[in-house]
Protein backbone atom coordinates (compact mmCIF):
# COMPACT_ATOMS: atom_id res chain seq x y z
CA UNK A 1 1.66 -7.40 22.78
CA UNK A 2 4.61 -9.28 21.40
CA UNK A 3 4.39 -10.97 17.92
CA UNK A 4 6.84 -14.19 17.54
CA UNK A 5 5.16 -14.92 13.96
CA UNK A 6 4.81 -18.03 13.17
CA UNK A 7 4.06 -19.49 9.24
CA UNK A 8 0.48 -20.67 10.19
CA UNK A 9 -0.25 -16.70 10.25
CA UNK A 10 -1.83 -16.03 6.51
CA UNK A 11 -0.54 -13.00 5.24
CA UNK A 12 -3.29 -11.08 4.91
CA UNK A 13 -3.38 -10.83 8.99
CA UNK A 14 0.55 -10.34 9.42
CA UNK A 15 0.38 -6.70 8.19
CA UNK A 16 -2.40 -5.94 11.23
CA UNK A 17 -0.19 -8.48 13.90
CA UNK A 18 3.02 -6.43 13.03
CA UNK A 19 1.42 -3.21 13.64
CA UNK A 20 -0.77 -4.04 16.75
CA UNK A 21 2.44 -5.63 18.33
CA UNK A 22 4.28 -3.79 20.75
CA UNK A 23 8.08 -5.42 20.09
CA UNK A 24 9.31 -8.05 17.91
CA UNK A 25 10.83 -11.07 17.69
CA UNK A 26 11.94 -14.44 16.03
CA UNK A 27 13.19 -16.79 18.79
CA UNK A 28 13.72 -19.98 18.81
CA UNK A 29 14.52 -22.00 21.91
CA UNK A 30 17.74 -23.50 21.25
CA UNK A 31 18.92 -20.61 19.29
CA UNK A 32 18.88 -22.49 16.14
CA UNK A 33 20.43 -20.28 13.60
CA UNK A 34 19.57 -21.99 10.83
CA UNK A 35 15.65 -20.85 11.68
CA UNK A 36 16.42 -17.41 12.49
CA UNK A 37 14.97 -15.50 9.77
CA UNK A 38 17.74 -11.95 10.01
CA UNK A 39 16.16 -10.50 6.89
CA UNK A 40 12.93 -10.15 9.37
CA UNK A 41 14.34 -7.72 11.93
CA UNK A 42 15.43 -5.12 9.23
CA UNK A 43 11.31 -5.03 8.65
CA UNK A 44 10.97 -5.25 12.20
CA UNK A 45 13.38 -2.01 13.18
CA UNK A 46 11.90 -0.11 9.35
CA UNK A 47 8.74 -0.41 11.66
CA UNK A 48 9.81 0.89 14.49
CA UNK A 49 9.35 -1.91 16.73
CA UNK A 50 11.73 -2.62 19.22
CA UNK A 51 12.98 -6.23 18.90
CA UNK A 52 14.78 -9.14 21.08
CA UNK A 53 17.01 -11.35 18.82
CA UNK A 54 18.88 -14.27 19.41
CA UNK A 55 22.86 -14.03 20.36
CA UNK A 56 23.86 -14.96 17.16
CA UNK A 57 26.44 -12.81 15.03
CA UNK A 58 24.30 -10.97 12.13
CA UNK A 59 21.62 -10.41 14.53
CA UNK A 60 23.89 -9.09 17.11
CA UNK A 61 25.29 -6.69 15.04
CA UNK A 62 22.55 -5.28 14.17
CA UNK A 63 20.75 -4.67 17.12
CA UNK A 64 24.09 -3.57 19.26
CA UNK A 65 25.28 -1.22 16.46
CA UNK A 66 21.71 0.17 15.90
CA UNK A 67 20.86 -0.03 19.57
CA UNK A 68 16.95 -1.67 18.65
CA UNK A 69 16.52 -4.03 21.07
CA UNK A 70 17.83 -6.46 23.16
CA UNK A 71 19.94 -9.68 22.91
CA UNK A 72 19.43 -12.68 24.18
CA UNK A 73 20.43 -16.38 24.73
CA UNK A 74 17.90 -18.71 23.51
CA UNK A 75 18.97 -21.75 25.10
CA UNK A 76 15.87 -22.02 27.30
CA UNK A 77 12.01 -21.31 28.01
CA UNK A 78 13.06 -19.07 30.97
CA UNK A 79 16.10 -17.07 29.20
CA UNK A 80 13.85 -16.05 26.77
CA UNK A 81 10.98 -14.92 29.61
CA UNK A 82 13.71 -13.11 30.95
CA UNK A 83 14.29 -11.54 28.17
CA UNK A 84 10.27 -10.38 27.50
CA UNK A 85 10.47 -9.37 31.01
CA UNK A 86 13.55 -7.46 30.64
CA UNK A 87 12.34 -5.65 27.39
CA UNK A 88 9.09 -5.22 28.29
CA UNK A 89 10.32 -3.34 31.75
CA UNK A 90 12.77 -0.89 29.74
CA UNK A 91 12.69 2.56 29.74
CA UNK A 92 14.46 2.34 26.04
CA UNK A 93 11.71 1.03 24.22
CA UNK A 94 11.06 4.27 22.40
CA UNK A 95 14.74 4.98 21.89
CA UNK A 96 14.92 1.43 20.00
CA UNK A 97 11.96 2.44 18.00
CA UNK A 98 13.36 5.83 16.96
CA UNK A 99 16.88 4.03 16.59
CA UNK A 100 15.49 1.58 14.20
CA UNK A 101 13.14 3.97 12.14
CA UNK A 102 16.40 6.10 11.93
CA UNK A 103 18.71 3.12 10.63
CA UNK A 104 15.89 1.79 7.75
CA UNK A 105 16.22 5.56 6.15
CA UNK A 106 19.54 6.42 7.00
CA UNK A 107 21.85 2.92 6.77
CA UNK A 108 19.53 0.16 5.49
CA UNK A 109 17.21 1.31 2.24
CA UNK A 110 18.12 0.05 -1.66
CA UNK A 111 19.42 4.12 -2.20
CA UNK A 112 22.63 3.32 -0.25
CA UNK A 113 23.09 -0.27 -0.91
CA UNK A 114 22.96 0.55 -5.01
CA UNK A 115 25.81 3.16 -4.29
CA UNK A 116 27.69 0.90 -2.53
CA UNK A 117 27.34 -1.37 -4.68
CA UNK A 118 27.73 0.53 -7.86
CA UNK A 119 31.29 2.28 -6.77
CA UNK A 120 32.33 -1.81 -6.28
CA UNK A 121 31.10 -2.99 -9.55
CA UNK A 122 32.49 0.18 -11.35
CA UNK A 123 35.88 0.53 -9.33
C-alpha cells in the first residue's frame, strides 16, 4: 500500500495509515511546491518508510543525500505512475528504510540540532 495523505484523513486513523503503508509520499501533480509539505518526509524516513518526493530542492536533498527514496517529476498523472511503478519494483526498498531510520537517529533528532544550534548562538 502507498499512503498519499490527504487532510480529510482524521488523525486518529493517520497513525494506523502510516504504519500499514508500504512507502510514502506527498505528490502533487504539477509539482506545486507551495503544497509540498517537506517537514512530512522527515516523519516519513523516522518511520522507515521508503518515500517518492517531488523534484524540488529541499526534498531532493534529502532523499539523494539520505538515499530514502526516489525522485520524481510531478508534472503529470503518468510521471508519477511511473514513479509508483518504479519504486514499487525496486530492490532498494529496504535499504531506503534502513537509510532513513538511520538518518532520524543519527542526522535529524532535536539532540544534534540543539548542538548545532547552541555552538551558533554561543560562538
Amino acid at each position: 500500500m502507498i499512503l498519499n495523505p490527504e487532510y480529510n484523513i482524521k488523525r486518529q486513523r493517520i497513525t494506523k495509515a502510516l504504519s500499514d503503508a508500504d512507502i510514502q509520499s506527498r505528490l502533487i501533480v504539477g509539482g506545486n511546491f507551495l503544497r509540498q509539505d517537506v517537514i512530512k518526509y522527515f516523519d516519513y524516513i523516522a518511520c522507515g518508510k521508503p518515500v517518492i518526493a517531488a523534484n524540488v530542492r529541499p526534498l531532493k536533498r534529502l532523499i539523494e543525500e539520505n538515499q530514502t527514496g526516489i525522485v520524481i517529476d510531478c508534472d503529470t498523472k503518468e510521471k508519477i505512475a511511473e514513479g509508483i511503478i518504479r519504486i514499487c519494483i525496486s530492490d532498494d526498498l529496504k535499504k531506503y528504510s534502513d537509510n532513513g531510520i538511520f538518518a532520524a537517529r543519527n542526522k535529524y533528532h532535536w539532540g544534534i540540532d540543539f548542538n548545532y544550534l547552541f555552538e551558533i548562538v554561543t560562538w
